[in-house]
C-alpha atoms as a PDB file:
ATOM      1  CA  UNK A   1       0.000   0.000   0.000  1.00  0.00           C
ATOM      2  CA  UNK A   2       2.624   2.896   1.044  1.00  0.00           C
ATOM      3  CA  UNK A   3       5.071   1.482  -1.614  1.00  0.00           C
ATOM      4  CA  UNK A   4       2.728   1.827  -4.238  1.00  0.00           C
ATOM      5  CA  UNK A   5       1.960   5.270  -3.254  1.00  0.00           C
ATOM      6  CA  UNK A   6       5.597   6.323  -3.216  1.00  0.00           C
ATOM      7  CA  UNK A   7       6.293   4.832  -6.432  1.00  0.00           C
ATOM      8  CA  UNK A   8       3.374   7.028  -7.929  1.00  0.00           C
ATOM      9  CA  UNK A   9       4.599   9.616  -6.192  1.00  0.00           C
ATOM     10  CA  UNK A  10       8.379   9.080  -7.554  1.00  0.00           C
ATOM     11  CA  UNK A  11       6.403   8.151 -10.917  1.00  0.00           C
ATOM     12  CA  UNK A  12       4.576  12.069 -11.409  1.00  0.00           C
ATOM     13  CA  UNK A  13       7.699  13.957  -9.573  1.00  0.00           C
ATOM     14  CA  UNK A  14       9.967  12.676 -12.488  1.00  0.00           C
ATOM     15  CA  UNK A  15       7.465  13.133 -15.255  1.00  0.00           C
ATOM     16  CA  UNK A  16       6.991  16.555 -13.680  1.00  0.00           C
ATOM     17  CA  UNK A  17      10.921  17.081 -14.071  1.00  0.00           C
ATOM     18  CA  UNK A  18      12.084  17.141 -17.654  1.00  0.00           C
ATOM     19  CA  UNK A  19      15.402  16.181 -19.087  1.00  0.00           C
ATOM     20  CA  UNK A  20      16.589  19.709 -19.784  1.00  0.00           C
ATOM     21  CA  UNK A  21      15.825  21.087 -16.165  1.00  0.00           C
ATOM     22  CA  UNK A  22      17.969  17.649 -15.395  1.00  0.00           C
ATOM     23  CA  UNK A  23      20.720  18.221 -17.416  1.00  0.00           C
ATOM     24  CA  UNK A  24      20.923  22.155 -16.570  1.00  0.00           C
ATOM     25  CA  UNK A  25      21.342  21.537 -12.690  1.00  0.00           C
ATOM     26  CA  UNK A  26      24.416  18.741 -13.067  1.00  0.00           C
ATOM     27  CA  UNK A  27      25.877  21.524 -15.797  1.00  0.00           C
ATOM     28  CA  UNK A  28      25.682  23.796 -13.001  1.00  0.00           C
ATOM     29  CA  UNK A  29      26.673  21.313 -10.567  1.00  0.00           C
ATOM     30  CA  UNK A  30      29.879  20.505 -12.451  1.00  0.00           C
ATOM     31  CA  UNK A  31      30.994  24.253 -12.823  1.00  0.00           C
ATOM     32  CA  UNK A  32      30.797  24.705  -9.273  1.00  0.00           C
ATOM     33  CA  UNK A  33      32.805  21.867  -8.085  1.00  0.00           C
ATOM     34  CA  UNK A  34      36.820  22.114  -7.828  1.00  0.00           C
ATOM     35  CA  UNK A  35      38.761  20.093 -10.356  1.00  0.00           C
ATOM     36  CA  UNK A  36      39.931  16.679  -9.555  1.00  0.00           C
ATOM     37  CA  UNK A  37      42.948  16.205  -7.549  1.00  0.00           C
ATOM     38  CA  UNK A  38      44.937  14.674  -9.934  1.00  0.00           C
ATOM     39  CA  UNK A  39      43.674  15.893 -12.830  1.00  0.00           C
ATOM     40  CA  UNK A  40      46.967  15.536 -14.613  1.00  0.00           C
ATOM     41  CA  UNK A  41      49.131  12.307 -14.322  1.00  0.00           C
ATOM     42  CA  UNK A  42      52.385  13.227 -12.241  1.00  0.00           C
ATOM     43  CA  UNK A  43      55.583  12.033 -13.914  1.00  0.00           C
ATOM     44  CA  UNK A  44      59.189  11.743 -11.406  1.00  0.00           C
ATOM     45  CA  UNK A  45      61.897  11.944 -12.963  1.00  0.00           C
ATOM     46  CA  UNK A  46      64.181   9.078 -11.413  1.00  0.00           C
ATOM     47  CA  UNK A  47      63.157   6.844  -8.628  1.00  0.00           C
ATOM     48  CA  UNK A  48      64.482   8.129  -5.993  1.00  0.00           C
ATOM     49  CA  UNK A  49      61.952  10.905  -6.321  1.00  0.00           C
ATOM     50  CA  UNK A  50      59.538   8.342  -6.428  1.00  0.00           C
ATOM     51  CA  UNK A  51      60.503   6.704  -3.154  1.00  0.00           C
ATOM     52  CA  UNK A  52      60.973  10.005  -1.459  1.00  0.00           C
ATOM     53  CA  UNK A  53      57.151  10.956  -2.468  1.00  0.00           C
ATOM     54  CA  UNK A  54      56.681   7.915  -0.669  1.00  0.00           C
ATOM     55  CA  UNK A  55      58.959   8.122   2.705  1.00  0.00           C
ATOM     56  CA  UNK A  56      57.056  11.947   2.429  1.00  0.00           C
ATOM     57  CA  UNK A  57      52.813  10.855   2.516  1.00  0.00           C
ATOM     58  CA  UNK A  58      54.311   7.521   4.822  1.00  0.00           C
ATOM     59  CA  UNK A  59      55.502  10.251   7.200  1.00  0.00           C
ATOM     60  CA  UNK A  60      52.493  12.626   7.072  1.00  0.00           C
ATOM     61  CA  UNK A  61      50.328   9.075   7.904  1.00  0.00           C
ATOM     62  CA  UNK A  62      48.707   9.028  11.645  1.00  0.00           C
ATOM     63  CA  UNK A  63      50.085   6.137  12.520  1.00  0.00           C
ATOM     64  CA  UNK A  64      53.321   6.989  12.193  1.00  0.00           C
ATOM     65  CA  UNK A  65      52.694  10.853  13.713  1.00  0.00           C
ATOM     66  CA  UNK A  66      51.135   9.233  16.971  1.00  0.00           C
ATOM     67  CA  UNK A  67      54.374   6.303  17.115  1.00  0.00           C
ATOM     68  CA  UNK A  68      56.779   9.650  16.750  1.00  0.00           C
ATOM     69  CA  UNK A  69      54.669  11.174  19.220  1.00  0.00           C
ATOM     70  CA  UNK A  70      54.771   8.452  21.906  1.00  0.00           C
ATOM     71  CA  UNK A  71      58.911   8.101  21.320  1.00  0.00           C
ATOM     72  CA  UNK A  72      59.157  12.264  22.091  1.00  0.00           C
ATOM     73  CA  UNK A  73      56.998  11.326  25.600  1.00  0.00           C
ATOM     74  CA  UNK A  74      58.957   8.250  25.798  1.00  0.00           C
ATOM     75  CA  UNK A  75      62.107  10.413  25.846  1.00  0.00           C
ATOM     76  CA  UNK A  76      61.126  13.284  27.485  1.00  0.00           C
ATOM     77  CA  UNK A  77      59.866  10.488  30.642  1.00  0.00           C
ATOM     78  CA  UNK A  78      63.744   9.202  29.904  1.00  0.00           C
ATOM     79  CA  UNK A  79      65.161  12.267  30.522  1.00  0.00           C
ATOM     80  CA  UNK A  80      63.452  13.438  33.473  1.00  0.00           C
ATOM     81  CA  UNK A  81      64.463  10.110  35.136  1.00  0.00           C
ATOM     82  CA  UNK A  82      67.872  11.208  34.605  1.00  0.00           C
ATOM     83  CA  UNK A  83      67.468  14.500  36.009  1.00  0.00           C
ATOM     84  CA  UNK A  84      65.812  13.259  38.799  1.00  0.00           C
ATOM     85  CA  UNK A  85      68.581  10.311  39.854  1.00  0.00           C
ATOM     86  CA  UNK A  86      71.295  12.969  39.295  1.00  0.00           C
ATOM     87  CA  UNK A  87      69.756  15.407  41.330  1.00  0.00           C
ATOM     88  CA  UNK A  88      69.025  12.752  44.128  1.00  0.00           C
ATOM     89  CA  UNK A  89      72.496  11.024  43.793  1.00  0.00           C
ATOM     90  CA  UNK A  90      74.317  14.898  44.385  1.00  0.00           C
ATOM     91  CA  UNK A  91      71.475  15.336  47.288  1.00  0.00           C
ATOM     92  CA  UNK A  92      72.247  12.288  49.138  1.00  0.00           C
ATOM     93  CA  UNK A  93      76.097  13.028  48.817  1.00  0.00           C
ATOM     94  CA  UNK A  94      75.963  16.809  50.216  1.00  0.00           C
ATOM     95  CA  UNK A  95      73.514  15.807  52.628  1.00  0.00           C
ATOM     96  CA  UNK A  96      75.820  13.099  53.921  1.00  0.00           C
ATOM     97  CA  UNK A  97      78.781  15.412  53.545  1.00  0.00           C
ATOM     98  CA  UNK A  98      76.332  17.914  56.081  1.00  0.00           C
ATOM     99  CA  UNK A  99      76.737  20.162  53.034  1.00  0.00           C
ATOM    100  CA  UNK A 100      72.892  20.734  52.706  1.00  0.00           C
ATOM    101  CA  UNK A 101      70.114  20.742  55.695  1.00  0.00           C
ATOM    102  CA  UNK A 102      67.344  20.596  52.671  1.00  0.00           C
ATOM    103  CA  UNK A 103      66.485  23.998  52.307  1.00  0.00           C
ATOM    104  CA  UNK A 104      65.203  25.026  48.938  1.00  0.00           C
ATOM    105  CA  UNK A 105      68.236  27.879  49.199  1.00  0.00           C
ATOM    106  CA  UNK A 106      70.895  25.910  47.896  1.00  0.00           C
ATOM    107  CA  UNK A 107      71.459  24.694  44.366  1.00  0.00           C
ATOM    108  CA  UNK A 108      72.231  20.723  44.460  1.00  0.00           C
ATOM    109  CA  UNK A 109      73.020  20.258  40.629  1.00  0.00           C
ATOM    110  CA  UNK A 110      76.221  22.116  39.647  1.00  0.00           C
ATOM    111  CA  UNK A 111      76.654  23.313  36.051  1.00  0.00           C
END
């Protein structure tokens, strides 16, 4: 019952609609739309340009931007663990040495 009233509906809207009116809106439709991406084939001159195009979309990929990003963390986390047994190792030793009494006055780390 509803299907067959769609379908008469679908029937008189595209008797209603004429092939001109059609073809004028996807002429208009094409006009306004940006030219395809590639619209000319891309030639490299040697391939080592090739592969570098390559190495160059691999790295803009977001798998490889979040791995990059987690090794930065990684090494910042590194780094601050370094810091941080330095600065405790030359603690301990001026402490022991009755050097320091803890105060946030003195500077442990040297340059």
């Amino acid at each position: 019952m509803l299907r067959s009233k769609r379908n008469q509906q679908r029937q008189r809207l595209l008797l209603l609609t004429s092939d001109d009116s059609l073809r004028k809106t996807t002429a208009q439709g094409r006009s306004q739309l940006p030219p395809p991406p590639l619209s000319q084939r891309r030639v490299f001159p040697s391939t080592r340009a090739i592969r570098e195009n390559t190495r160059r979309q691999v790295r803009k990929l977001p798998e490889v931007q979040r791995k990059k990003e987690i090794e930065r963390i990684n090494n910042l986390k590194r780094k601050n663990r370094i810091l941080k047994d330095v600065y405790n190792k030359n603690l301990q030793r001026k402490v022991l040495k009755g050097q320091v009494d803890l105060s946030n006055s003195v500077r442990v780390i040297q340059d």
